[in-house]
Protein backbone atom coordinates (compact mmCIF):
# COMPACT_ATOMS: atom_id res chain seq x y z
CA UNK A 1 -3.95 9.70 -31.57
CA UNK A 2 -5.19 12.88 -30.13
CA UNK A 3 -5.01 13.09 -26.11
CA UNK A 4 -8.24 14.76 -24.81
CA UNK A 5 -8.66 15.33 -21.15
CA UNK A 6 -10.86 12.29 -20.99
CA UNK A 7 -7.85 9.77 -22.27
CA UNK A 8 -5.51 11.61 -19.68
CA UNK A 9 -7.98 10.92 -16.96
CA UNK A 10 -8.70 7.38 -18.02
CA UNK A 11 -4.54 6.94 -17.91
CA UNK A 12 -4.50 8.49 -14.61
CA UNK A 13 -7.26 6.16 -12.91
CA UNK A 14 -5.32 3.34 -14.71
CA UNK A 15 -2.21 4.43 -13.13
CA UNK A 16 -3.86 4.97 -9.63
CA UNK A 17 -4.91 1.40 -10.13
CA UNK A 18 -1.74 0.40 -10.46
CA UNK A 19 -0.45 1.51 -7.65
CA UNK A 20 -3.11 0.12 -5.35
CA UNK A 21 -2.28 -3.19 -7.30
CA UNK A 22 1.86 -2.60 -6.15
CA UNK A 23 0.62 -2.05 -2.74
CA UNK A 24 -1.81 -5.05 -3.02
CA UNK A 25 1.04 -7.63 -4.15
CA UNK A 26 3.67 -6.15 -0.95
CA UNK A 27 0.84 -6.92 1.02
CA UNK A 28 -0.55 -9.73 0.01
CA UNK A 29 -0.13 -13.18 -0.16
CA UNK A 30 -0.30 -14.61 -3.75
CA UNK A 31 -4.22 -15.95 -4.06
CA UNK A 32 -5.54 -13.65 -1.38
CA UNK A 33 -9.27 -12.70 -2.61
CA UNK A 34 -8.57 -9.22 -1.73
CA UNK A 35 -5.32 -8.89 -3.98
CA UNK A 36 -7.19 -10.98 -6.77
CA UNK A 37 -10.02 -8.22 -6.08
CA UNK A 38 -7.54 -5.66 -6.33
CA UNK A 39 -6.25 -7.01 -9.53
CA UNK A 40 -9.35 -7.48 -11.05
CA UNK A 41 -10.18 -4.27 -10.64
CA UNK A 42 -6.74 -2.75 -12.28
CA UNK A 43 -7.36 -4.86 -15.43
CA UNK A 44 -10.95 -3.71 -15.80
CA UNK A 45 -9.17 0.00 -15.86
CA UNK A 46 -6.41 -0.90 -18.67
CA UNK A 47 -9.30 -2.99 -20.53
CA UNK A 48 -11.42 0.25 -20.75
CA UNK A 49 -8.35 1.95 -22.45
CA UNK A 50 -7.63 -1.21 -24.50
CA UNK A 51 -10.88 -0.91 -26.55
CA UNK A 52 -9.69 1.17 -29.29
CA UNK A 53 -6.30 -0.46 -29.40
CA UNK A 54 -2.71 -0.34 -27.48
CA UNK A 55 -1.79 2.15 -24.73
CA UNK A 56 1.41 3.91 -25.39
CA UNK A 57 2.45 6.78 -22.81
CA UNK A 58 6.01 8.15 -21.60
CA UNK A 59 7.43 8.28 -18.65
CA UNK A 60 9.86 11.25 -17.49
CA UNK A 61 11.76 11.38 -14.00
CA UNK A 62 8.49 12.50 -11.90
CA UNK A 63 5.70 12.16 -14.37
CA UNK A 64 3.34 10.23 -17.29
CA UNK A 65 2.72 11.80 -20.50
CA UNK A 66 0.49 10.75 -22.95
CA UNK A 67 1.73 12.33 -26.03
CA UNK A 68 2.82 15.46 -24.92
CA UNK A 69 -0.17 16.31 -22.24
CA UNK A 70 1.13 15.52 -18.56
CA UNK A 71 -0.92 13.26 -16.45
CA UNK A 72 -2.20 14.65 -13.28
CA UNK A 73 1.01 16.30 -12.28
CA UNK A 74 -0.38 17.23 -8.88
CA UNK A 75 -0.48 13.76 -7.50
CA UNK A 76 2.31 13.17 -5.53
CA UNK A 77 1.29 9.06 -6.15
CA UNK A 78 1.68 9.09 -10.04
CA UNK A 79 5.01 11.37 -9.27
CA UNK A 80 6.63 8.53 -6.98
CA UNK A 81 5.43 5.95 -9.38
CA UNK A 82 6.98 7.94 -12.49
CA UNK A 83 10.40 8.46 -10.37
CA UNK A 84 9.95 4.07 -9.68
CA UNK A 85 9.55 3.57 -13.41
CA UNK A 86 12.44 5.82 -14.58
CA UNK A 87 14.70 4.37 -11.94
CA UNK A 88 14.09 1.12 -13.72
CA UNK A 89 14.95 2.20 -16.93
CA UNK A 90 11.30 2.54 -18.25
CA UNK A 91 10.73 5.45 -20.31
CA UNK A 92 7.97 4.92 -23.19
CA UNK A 93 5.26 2.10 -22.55
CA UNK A 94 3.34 0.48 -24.66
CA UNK A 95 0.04 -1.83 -23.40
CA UNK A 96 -1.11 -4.50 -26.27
CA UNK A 97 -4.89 -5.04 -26.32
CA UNK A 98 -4.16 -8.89 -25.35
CA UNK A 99 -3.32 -7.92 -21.93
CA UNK A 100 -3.84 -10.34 -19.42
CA UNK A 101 -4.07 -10.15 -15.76
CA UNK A 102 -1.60 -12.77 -14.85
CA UNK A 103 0.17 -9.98 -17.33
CA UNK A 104 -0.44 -7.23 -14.99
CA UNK A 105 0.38 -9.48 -11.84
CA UNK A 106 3.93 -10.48 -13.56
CA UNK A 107 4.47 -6.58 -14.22
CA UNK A 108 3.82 -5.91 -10.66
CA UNK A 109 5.73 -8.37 -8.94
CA UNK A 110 8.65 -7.34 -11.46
CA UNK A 111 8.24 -3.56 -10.62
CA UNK A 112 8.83 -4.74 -6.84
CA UNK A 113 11.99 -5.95 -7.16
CA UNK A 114 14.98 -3.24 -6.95
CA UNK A 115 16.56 -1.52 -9.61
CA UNK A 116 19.95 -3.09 -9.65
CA UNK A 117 18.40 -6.89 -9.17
CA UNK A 118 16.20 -5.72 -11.84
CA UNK A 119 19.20 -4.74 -14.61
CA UNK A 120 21.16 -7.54 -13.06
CA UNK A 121 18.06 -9.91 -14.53
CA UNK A 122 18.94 -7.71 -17.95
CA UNK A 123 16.15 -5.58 -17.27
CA UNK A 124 12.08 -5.56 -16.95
CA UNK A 125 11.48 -6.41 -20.49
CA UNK A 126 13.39 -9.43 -20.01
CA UNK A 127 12.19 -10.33 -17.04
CA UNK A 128 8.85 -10.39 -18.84
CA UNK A 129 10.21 -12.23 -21.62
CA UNK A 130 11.02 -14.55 -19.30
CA UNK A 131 8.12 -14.47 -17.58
CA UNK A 132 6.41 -15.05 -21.13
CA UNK A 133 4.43 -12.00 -21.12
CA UNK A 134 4.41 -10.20 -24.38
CA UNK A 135 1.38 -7.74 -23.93
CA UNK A 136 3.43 -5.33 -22.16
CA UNK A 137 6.55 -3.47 -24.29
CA UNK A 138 9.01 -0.59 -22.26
CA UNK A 139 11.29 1.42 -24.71
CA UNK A 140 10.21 0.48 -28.29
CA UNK A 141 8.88 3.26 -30.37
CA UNK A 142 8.51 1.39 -33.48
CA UNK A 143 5.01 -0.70 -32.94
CA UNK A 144 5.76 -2.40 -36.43
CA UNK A 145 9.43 -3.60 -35.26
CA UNK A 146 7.37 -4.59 -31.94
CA UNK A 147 4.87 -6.93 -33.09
CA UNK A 148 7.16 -8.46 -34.95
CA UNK A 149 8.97 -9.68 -31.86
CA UNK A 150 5.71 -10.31 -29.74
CA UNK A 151 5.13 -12.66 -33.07
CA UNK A 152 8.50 -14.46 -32.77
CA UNK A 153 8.19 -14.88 -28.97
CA UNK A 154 4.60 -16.02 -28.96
CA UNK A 155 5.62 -18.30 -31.74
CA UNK A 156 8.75 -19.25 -29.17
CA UNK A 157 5.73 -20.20 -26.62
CA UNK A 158 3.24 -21.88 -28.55
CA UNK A 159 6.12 -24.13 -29.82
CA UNK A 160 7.03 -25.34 -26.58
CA UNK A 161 3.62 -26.66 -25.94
CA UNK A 162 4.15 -25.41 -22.45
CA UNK A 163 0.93 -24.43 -20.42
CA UNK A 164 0.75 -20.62 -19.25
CA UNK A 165 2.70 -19.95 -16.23
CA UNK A 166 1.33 -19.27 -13.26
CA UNK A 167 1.01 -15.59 -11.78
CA UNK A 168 3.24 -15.90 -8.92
CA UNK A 169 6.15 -16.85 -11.29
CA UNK A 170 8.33 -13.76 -10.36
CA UNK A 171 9.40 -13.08 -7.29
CA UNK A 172 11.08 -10.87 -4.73
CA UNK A 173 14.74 -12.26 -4.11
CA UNK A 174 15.34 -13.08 -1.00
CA UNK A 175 19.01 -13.77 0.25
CA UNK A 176 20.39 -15.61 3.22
CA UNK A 177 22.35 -13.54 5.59
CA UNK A 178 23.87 -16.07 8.10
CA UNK A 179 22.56 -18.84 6.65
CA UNK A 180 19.59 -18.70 8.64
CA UNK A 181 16.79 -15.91 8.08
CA UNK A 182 15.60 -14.59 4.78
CA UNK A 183 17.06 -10.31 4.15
CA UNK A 184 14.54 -8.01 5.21
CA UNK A 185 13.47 -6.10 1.74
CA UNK A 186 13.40 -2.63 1.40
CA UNK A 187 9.94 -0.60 0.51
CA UNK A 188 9.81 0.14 -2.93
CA UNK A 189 9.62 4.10 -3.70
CA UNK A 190 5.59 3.98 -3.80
CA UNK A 191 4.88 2.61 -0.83
């Protein structure tokens, strides 16, 4: 695919969306009509994109690519968000046109949690796979060898006979210190 200046603006307003979604879900209770507003309006971004087919873009220590054009390099938001995803190990993503947006709420509450609970979990694809959300790929350049797996794990799902998981389904560890009161979390980078 060619990037014109129209697809890199479309990724940027989908990756400004993002981040108002991150600060939406810190913020938040799960249910709230102003994060599902908020998340609403982040899938109707990535849907616009999705019409023609799957998203792929890189991700580089403090910026998006798509192909080789940078996205909005300026904006300090999309550069903290690039340093958040490469901290967690995220360096090419691709978007499936089935994206949901209990999808993009389980990518969100994943992207919360801190790098080293996040590898400790073997990493934010798994976490997803866990999560049973197969719209949304990180590392895998070879979209053949991918479908192939989102095949075998939505086969995996469909032969459980399990309904869909809700969207609160990840969540933010919280550890007892004492015994007594929850570990205050740390910001993510974005915030």
């Amino acid at each position: 695919m060619t990037e014109t200046a129209a697809d890199i603006r479309h990724l940027e307003t989908v990756l400004r969306a993002l981040i108002k979604l991150i600060k939406a879900v810190n913020f938040y209770p799960p249910g709230h009509p102003a994060l599902r507003s908020v998340l609403e309006e982040c899938f109707a971004a990535f849907s616009l994109l999705l019409v023609r087919g799957s998203l792929t873009f890189s991700v580089r220590k403090d910026r998006f690519l798509l192909g080789e054009s940078p996205v909005s390099p300026e904006n300090l938001l999309l550069q903290k968000l690039a340093t958040a995803f490469f901290a967690r190990r995220l360096q090419h993503v691709t978007i499936m046109p089935d994206l949901a947006p209990r999808d993009l709420l389980g990518l969100v509450r994943c992207l919360t949690l801190r790098p080293p609970a996040i590898q400790k979990h073997g990493g934010v694809q798994e976490i997803l796979f866990q999560a049973k959300i197969t719209s949304i790929w990180f590392n895998e350049l070879d979209l053949a060898r991918l479908l192939l797996r989102k095949e075998e794990i939505d086969g995996q799902i469909a032969a459980l006979d399990l309904p869909p998981p809700t969207p609160g389904t990840i969540h933010r560890s919280t550890k007892r210190q004492g015994g007594t009161r929850p570990r205050p979390t740390r910001p993510a980078p974005w915030r």
